[in-house]
C-alpha atoms as a PDB file:
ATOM      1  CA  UNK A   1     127.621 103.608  84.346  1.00  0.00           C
ATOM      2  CA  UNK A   2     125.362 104.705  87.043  1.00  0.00           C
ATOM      3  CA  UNK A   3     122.715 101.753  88.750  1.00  0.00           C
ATOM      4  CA  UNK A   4     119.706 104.557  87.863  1.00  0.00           C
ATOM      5  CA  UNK A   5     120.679 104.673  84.188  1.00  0.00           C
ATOM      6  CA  UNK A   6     121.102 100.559  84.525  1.00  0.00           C
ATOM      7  CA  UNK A   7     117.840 100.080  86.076  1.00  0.00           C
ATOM      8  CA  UNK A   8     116.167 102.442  82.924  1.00  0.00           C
ATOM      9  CA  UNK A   9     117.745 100.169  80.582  1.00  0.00           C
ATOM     10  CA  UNK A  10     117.159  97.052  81.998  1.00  0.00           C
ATOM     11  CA  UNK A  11     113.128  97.996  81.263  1.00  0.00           C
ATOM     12  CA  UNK A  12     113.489  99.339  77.974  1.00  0.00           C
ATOM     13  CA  UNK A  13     115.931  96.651  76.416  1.00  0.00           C
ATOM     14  CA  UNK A  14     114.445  93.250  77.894  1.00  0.00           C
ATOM     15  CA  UNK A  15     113.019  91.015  75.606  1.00  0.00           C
ATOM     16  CA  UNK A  16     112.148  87.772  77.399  1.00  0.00           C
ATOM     17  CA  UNK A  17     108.833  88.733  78.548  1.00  0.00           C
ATOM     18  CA  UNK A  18     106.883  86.088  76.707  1.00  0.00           C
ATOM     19  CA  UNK A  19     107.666  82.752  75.813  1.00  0.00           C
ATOM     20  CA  UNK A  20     106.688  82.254  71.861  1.00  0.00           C
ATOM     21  CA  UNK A  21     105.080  78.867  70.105  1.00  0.00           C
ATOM     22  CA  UNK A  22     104.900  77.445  66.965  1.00  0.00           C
ATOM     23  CA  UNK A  23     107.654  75.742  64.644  1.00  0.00           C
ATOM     24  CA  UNK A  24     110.397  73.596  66.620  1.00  0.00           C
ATOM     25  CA  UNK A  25     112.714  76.557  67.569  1.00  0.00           C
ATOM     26  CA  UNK A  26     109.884  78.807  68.361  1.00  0.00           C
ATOM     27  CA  UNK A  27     108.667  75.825  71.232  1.00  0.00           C
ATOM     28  CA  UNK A  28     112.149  76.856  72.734  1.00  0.00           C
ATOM     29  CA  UNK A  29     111.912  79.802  74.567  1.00  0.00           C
ATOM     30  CA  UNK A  30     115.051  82.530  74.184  1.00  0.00           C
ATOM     31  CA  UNK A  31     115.291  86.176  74.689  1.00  0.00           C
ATOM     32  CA  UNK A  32     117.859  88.608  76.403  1.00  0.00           C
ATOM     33  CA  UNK A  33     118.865  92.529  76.417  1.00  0.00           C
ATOM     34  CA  UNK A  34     121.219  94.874  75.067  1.00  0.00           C
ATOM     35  CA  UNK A  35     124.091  95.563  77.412  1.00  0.00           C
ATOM     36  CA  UNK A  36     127.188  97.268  77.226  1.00  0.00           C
ATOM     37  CA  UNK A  37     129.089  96.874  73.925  1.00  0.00           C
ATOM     38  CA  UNK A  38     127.161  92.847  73.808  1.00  0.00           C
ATOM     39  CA  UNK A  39     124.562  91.430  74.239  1.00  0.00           C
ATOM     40  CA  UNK A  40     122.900  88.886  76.869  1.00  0.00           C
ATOM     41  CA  UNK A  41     120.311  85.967  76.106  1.00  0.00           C
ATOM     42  CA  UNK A  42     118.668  83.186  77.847  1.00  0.00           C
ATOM     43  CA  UNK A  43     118.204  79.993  76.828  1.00  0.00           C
ATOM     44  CA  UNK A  44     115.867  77.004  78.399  1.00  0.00           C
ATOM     45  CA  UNK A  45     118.796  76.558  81.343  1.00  0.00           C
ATOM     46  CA  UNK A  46     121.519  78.910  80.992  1.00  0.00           C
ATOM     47  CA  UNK A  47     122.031  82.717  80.811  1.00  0.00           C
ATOM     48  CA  UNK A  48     125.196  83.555  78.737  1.00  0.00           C
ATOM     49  CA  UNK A  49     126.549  87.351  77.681  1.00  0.00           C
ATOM     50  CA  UNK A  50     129.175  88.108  75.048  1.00  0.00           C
ATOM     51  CA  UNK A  51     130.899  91.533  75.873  1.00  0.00           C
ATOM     52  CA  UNK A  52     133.294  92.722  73.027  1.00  0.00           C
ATOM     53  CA  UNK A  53     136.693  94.135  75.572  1.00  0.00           C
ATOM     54  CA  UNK A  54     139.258  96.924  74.764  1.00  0.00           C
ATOM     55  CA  UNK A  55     140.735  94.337  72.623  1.00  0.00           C
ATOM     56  CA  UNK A  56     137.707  93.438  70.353  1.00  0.00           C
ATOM     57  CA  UNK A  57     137.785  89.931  71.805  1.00  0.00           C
ATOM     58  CA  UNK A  58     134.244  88.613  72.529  1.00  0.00           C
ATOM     59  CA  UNK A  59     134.511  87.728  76.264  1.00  0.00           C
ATOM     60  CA  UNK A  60     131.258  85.170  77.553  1.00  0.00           C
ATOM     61  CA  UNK A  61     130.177  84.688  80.621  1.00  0.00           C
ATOM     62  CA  UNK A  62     127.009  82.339  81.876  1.00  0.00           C
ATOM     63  CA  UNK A  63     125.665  82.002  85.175  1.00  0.00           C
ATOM     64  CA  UNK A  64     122.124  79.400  85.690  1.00  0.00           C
ATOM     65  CA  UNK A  65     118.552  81.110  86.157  1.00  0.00           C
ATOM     66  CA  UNK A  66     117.011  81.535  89.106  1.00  0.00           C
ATOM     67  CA  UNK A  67     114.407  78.327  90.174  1.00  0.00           C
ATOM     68  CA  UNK A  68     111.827  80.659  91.963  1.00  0.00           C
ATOM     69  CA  UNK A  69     109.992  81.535  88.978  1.00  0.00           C
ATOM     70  CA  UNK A  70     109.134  77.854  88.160  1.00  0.00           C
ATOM     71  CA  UNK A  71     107.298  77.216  91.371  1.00  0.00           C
ATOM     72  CA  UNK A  72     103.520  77.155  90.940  1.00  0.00           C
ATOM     73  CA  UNK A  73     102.262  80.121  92.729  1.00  0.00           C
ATOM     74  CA  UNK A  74     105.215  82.565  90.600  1.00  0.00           C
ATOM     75  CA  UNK A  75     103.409  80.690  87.850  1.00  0.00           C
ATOM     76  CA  UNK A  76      99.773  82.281  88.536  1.00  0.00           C
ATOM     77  CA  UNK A  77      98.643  84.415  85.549  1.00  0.00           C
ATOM     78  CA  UNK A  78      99.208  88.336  86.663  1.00  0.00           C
ATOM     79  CA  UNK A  79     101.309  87.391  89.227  1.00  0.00           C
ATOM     80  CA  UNK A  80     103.522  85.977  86.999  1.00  0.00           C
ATOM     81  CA  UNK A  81     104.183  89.037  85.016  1.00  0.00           C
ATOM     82  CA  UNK A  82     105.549  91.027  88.182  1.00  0.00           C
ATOM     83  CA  UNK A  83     107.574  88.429  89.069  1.00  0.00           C
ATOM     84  CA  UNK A  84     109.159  88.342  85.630  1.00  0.00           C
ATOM     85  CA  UNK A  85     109.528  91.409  85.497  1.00  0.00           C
ATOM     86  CA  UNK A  86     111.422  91.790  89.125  1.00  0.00           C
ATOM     87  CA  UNK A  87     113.917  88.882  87.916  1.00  0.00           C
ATOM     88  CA  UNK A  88     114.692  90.589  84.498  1.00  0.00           C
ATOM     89  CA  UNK A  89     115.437  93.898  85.918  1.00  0.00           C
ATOM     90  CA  UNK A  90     117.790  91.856  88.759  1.00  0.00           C
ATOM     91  CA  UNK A  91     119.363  89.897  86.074  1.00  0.00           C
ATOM     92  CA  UNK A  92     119.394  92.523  83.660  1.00  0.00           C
ATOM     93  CA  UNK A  93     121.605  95.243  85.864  1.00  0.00           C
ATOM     94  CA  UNK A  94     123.746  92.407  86.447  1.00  0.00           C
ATOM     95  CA  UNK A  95     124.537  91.743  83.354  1.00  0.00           C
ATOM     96  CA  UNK A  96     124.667  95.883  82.298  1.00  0.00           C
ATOM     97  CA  UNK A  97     127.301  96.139  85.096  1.00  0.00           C
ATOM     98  CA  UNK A  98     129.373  93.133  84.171  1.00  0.00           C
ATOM     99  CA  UNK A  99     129.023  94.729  80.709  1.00  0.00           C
ATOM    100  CA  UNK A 100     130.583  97.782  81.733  1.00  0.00           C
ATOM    101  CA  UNK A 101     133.594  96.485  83.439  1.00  0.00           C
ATOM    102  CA  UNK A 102     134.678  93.916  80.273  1.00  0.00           C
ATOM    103  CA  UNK A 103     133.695  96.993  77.593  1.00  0.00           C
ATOM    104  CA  UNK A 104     136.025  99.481  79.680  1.00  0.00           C
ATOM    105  CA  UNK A 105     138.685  96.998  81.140  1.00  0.00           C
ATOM    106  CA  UNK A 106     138.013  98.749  84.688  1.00  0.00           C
ATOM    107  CA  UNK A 107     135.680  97.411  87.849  1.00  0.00           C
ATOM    108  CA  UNK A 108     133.018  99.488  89.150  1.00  0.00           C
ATOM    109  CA  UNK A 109     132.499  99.019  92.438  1.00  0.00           C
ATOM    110  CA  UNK A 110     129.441 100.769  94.533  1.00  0.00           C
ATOM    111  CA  UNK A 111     129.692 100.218  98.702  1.00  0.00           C
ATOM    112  CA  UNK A 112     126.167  99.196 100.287  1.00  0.00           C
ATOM    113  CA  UNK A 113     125.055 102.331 100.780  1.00  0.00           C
ATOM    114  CA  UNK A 114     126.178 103.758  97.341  1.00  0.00           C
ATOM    115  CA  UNK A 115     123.603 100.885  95.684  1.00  0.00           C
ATOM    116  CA  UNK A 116     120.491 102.132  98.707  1.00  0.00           C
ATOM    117  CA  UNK A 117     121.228 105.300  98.137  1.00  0.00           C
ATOM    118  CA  UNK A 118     121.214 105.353  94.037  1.00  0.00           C
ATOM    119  CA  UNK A 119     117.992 102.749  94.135  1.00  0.00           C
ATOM    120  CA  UNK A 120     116.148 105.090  96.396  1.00  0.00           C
ATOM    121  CA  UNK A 121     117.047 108.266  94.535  1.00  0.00           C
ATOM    122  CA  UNK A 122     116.026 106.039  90.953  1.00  0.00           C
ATOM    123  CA  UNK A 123     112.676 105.051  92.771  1.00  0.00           C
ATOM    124  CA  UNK A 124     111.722 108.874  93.857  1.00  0.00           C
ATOM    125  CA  UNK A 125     112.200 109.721  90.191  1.00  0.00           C
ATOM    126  CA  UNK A 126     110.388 107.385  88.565  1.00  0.00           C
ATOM    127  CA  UNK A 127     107.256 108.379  90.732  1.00  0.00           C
ATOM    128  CA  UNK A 128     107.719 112.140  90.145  1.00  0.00           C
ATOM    129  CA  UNK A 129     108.022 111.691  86.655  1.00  0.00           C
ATOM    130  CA  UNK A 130     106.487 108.791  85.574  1.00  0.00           C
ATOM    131  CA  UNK A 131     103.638 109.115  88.069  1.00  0.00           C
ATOM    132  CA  UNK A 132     103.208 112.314  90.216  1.00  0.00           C
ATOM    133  CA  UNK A 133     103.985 114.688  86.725  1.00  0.00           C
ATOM    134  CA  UNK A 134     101.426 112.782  84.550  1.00  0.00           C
ATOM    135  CA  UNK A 135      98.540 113.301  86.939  1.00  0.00           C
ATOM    136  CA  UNK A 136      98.923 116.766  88.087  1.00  0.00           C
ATOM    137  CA  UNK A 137      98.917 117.248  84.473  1.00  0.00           C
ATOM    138  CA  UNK A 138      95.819 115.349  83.718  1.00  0.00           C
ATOM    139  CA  UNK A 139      93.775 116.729  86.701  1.00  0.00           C
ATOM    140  CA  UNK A 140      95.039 120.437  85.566  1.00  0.00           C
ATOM    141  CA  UNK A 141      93.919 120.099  82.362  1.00  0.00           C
ATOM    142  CA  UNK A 142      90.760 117.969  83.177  1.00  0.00           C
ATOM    143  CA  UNK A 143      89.502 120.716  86.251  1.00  0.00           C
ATOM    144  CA  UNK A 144      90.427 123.384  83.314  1.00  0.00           C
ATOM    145  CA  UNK A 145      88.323 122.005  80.454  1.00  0.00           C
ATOM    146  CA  UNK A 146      85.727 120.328  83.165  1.00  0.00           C
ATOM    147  CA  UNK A 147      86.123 117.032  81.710  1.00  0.00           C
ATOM    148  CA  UNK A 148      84.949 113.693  83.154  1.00  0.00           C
ATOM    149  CA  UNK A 149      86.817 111.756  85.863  1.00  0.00           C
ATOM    150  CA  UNK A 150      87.302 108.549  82.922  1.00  0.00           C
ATOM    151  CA  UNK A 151      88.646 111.716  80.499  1.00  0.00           C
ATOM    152  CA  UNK A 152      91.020 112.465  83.434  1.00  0.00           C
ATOM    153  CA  UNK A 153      92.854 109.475  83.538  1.00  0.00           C
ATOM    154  CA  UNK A 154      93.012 109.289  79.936  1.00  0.00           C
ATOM    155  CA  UNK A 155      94.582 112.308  79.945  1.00  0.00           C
ATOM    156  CA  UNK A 156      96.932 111.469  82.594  1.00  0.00           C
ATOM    157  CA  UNK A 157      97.777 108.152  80.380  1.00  0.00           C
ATOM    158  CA  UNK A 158      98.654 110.415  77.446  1.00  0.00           C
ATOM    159  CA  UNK A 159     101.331 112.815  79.673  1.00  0.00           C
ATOM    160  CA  UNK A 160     102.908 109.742  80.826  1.00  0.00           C
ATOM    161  CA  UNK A 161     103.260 107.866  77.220  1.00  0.00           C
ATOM    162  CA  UNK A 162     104.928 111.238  75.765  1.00  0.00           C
ATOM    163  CA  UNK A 163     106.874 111.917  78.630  1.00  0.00           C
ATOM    164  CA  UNK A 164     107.647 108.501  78.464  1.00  0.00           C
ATOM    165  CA  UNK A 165     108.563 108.572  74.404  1.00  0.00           C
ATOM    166  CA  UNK A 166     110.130 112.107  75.225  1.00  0.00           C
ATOM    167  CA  UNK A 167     112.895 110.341  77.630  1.00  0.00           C
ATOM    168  CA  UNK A 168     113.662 107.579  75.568  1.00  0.00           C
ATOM    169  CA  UNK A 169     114.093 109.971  72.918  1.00  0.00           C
ATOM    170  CA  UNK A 170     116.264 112.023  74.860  1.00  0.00           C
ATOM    171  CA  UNK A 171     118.776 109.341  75.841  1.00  0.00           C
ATOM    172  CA  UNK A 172     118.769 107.762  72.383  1.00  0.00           C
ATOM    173  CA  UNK A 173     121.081 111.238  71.449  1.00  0.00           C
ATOM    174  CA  UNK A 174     123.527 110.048  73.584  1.00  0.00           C
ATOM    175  CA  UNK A 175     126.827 108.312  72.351  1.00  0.00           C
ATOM    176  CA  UNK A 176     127.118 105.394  74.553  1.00  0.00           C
ATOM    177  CA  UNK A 177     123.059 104.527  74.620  1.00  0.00           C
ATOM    178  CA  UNK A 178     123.021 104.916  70.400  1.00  0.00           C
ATOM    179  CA  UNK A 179     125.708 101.862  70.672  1.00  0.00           C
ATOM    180  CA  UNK A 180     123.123  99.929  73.343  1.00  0.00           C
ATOM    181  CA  UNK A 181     120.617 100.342  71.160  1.00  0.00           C
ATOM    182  CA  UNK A 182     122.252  99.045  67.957  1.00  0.00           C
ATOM    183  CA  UNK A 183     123.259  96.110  69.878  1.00  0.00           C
ATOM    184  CA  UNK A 184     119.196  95.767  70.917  1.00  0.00           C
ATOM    185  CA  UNK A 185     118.563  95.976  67.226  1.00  0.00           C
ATOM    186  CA  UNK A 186     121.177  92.957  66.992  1.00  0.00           C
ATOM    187  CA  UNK A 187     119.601  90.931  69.296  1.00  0.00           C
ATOM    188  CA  UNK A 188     116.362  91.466  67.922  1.00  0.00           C
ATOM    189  CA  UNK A 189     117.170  90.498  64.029  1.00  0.00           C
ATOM    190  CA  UNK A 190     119.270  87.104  65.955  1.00  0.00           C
ATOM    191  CA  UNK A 191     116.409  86.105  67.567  1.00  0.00           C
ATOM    192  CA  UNK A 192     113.847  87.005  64.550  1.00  0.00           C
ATOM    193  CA  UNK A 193     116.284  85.218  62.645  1.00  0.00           C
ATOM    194  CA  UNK A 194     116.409  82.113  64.913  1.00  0.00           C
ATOM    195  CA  UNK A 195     112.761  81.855  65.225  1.00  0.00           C
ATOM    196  CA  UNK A 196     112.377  81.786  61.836  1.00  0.00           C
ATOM    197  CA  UNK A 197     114.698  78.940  60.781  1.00  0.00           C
ATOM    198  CA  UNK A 198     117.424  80.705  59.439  1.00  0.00           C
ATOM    199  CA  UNK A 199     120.857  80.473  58.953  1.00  0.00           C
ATOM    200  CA  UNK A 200     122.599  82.323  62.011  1.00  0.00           C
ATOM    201  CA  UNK A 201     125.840  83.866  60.010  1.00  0.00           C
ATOM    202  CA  UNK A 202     125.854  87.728  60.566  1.00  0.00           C
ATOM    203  CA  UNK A 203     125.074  88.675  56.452  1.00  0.00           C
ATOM    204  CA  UNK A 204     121.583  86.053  56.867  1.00  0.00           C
ATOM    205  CA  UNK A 205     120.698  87.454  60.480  1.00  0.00           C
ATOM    206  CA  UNK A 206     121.332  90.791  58.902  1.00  0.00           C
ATOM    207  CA  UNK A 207     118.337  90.484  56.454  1.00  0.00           C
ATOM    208  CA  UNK A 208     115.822  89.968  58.988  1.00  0.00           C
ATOM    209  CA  UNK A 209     114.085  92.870  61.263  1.00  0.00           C
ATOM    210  CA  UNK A 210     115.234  94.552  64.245  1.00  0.00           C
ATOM    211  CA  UNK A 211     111.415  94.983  65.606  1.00  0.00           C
ATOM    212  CA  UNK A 212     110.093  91.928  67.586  1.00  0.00           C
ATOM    213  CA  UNK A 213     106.469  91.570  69.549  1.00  0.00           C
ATOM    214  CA  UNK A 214     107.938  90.567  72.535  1.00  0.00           C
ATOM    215  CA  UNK A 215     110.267  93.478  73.202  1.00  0.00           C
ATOM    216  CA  UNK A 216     110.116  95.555  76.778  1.00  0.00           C
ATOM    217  CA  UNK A 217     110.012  98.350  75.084  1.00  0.00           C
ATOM    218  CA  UNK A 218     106.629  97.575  73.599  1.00  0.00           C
ATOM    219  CA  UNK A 219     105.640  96.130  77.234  1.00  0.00           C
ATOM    220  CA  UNK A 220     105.955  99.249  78.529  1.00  0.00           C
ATOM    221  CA  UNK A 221     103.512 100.949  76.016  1.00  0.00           C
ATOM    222  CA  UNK A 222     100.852  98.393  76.924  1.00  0.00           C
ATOM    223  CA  UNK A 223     101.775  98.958  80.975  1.00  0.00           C
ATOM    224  CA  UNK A 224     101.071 102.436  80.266  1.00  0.00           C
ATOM    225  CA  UNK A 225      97.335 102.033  78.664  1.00  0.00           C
ATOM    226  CA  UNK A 226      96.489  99.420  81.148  1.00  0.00           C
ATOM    227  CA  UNK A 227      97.540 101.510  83.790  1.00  0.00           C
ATOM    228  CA  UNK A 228      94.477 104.106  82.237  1.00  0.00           C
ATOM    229  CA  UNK A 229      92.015 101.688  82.946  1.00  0.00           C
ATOM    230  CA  UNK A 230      92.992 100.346  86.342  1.00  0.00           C
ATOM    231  CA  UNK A 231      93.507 104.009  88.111  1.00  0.00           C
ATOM    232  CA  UNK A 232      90.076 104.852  86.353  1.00  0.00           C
ATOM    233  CA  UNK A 233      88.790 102.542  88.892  1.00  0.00           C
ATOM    234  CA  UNK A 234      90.267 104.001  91.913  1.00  0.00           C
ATOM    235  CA  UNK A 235      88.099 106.717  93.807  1.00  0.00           C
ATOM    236  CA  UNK A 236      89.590 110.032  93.943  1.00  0.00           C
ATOM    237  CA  UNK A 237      90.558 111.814  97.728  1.00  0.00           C
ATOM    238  CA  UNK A 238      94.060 112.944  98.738  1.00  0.00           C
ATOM    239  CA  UNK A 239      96.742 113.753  96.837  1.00  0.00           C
ATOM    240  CA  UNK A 240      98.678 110.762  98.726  1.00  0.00           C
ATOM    241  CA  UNK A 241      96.289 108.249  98.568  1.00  0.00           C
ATOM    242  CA  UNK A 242      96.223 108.771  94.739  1.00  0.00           C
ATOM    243  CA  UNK A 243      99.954 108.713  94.369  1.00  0.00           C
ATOM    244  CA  UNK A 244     100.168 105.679  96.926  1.00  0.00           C
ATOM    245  CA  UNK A 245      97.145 103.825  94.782  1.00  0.00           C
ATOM    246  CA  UNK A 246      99.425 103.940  91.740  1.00  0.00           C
ATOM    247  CA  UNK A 247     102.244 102.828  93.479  1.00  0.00           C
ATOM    248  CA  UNK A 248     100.696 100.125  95.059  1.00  0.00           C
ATOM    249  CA  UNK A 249      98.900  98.910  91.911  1.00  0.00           C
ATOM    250  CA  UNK A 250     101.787  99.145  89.609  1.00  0.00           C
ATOM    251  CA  UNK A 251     102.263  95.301  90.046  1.00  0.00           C
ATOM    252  CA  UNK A 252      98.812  94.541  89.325  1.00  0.00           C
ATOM    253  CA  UNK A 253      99.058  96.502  86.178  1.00  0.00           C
ATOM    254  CA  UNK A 254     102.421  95.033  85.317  1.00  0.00           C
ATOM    255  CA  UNK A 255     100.758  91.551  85.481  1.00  0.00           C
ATOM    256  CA  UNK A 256      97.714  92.169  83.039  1.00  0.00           C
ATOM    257  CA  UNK A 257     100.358  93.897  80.962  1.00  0.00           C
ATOM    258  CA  UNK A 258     102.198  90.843  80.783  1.00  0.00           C
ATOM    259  CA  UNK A 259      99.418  88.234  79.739  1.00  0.00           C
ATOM    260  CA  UNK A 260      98.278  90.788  76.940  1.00  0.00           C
ATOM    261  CA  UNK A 261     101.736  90.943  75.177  1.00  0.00           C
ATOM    262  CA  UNK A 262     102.136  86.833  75.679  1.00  0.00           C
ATOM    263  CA  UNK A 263      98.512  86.664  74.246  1.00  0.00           C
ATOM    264  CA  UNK A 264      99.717  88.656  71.376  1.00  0.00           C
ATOM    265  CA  UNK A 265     103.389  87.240  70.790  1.00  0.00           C
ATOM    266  CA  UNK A 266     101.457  84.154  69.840  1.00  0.00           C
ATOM    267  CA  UNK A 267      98.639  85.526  68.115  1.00  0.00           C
ATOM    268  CA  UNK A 268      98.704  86.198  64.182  1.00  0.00           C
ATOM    269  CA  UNK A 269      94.783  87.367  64.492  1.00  0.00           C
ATOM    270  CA  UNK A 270      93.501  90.469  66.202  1.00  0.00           C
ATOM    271  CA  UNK A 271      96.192  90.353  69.080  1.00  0.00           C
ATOM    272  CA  UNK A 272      99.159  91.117  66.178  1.00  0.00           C
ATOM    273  CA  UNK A 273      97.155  94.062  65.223  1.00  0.00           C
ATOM    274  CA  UNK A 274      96.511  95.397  68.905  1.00  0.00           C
ATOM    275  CA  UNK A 275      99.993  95.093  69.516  1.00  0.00           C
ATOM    276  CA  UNK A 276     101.342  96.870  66.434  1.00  0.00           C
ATOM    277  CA  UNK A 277     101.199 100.872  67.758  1.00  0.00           C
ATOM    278  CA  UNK A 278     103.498  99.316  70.660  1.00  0.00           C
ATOM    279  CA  UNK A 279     106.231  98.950  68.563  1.00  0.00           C
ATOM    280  CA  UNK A 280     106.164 101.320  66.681  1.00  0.00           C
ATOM    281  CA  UNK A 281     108.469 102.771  69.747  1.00  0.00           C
ATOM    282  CA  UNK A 282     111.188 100.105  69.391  1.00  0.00           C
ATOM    283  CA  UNK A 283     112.391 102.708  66.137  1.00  0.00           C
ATOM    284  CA  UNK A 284     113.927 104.760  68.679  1.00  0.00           C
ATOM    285  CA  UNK A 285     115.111 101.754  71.371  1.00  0.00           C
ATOM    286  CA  UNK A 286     116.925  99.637  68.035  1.00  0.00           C
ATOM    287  CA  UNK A 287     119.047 100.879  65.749  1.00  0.00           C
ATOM    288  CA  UNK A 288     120.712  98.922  62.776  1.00  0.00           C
ATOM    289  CA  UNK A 289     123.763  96.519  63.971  1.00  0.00           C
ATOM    290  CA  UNK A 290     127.154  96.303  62.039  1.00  0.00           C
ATOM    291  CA  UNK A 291     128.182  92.317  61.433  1.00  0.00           C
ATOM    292  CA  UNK A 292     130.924  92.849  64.168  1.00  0.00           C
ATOM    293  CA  UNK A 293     127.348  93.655  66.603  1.00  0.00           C
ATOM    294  CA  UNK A 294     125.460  90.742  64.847  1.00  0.00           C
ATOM    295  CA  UNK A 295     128.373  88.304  65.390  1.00  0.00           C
ATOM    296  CA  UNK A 296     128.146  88.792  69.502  1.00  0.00           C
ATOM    297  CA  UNK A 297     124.698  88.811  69.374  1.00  0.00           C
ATOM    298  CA  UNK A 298     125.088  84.960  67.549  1.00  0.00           C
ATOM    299  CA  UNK A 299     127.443  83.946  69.725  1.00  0.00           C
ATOM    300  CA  UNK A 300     125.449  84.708  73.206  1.00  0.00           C
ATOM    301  CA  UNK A 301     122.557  82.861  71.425  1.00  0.00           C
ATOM    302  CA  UNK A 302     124.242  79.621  70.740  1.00  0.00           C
ATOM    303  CA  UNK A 303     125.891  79.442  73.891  1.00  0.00           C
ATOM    304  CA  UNK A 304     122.717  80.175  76.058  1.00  0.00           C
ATOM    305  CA  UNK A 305     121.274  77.102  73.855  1.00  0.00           C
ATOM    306  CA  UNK A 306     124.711  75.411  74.324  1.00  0.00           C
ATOM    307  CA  UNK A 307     122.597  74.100  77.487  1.00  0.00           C
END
């Protein structure tokens, strides 16, 4: 696999974004991602991934979190979001390419400038598509229909949620993603299945759903009508400024994003219902597991709690 189709996965298929409360095994925080042919999840002190090989022998690996993200200031609400955020994505292409090389019994090995290159190239197209497209769109249709600046931005919102759905949709056709995302749907009904008290043998996990609040899929639906609001507030002038304003504000909306889905994971009130049309997306990014998918989904659970 490529690092640009890593980095795309790494955002749709994390999960730990919010810590969940309640009953005794909700008070202890777990969540992972989908990777190649396995699944990884984290536990209070310990990452572990279970990778089926050639062989159809579950192979684990662990390696400890990283201690940054307990210090106070990573701890400030918004900032905190970003920060998780940057440390899932690091983690999570770690763990994709790891994936790769038990799942095809080969090593993949980028040089230096291979990885700049690829992460520069994966950052231009995220901003043409994700951010350039949507607003040229907006604006064009706004100037045509001489609509207000607020209606703008709304409409620039829209493009980039179905543009957004469009892609997902897209890469969901593929062979190799379709398995990803049946192993997301795994990891979904595991952890549903351990936060609920159950019995973790792949026929009771099996029972339970594959949609869960707390999914990066659904994150990314909230970043995207955040991001409505906050560019609303920025004063239109150049083309670059307004490119360079979203840019540079991405973080901050990544951060508000963050504290509304945590506010909702733990909400059975009005934040459940906000949060609802979110993930109604995760249909496309899960897919129903076999038992052989459920069974290395189980086993990276207990051994991240093995800790």
């Amino acid at each position: 696999m490529k690092l640009l189709k890593k980095i795309a996965l790494s955002l749709l298929l994390t999960h730990n974004l919010a810590s969940k409360e309640g009953c005794e095994r909700e008070n202890i925080p777990v969540g992972g991602q989908a990777v190649i042919e396995g699944v990884l999840m984290k536990g209070p002190n310990l990452w572990a991934m279970c990778v089926r090989d050639p062989q159809g022998k579950i192979v684990t690996e662990t390696w400890q979190p990283s201690t940054w993200l307990k210090t106070k200031f990573w701890q400030t609400p918004v900032i905190r979001g970003f920060a998780t955020m940057i440390e899932m994505m690091r983690v999570g292409i770690k763990a994709l390419s790891r994936s790769a090389d038990i799942s095809l019994g080969e090593e993949e090995n980028l040089s230096p400038a291979e990885t700049v290159g690829t992460i520069v190239i994966a950052f231009i197209a995220v901003v043409g598509l994700f951010i350039a497209l949507p607003m040229f769109a907006g604006e064009l249709i706004a100037r045509w229909c001489q609509l207000s600046p607020f209606a703008e931005h709304a409409l620039e919102g829209l493009f980039r949620g179905i543009i957004f759905v469009a892609y997902v949709a897209g890469i969901s056709l593929y062979k190799d993603i379709a398995r990803v995302f049946e192993y997301h749907g795994a990891e979904h009904k595991t952890i549903n299945a351990y936060e609920a008290g159950s019995s973790m043998s792949p026929n009771e996990v099996s029972k339970f759903s594959r949609i869960h609040r707390r999914c990066g899929t659904s994150f990314l639906i909230i970043v995207i009508v955040v991001s409505i609001i906050v560019f609303a507030l920025i004063p239109t002038t150049t083309i670059f400024w307004r490119i360079a304003s979203r840019v540079i504000l991405l973080p901050l909306v990544i951060g508000i994003s963050y504290e509304i889905i945590k506010g909702a994971s733990k909400s059975n009130g009005i934040g459940k219902w906000l949060i609802t049309p979110a993930l109604a997306l995760q249909f496309i990014t899960t897919k129903e597991p076999s038992n052989d998918q459920l069974e290395v989904a189980i086993s990276a659970l207990n051994k991240a709690l093995d800790a």
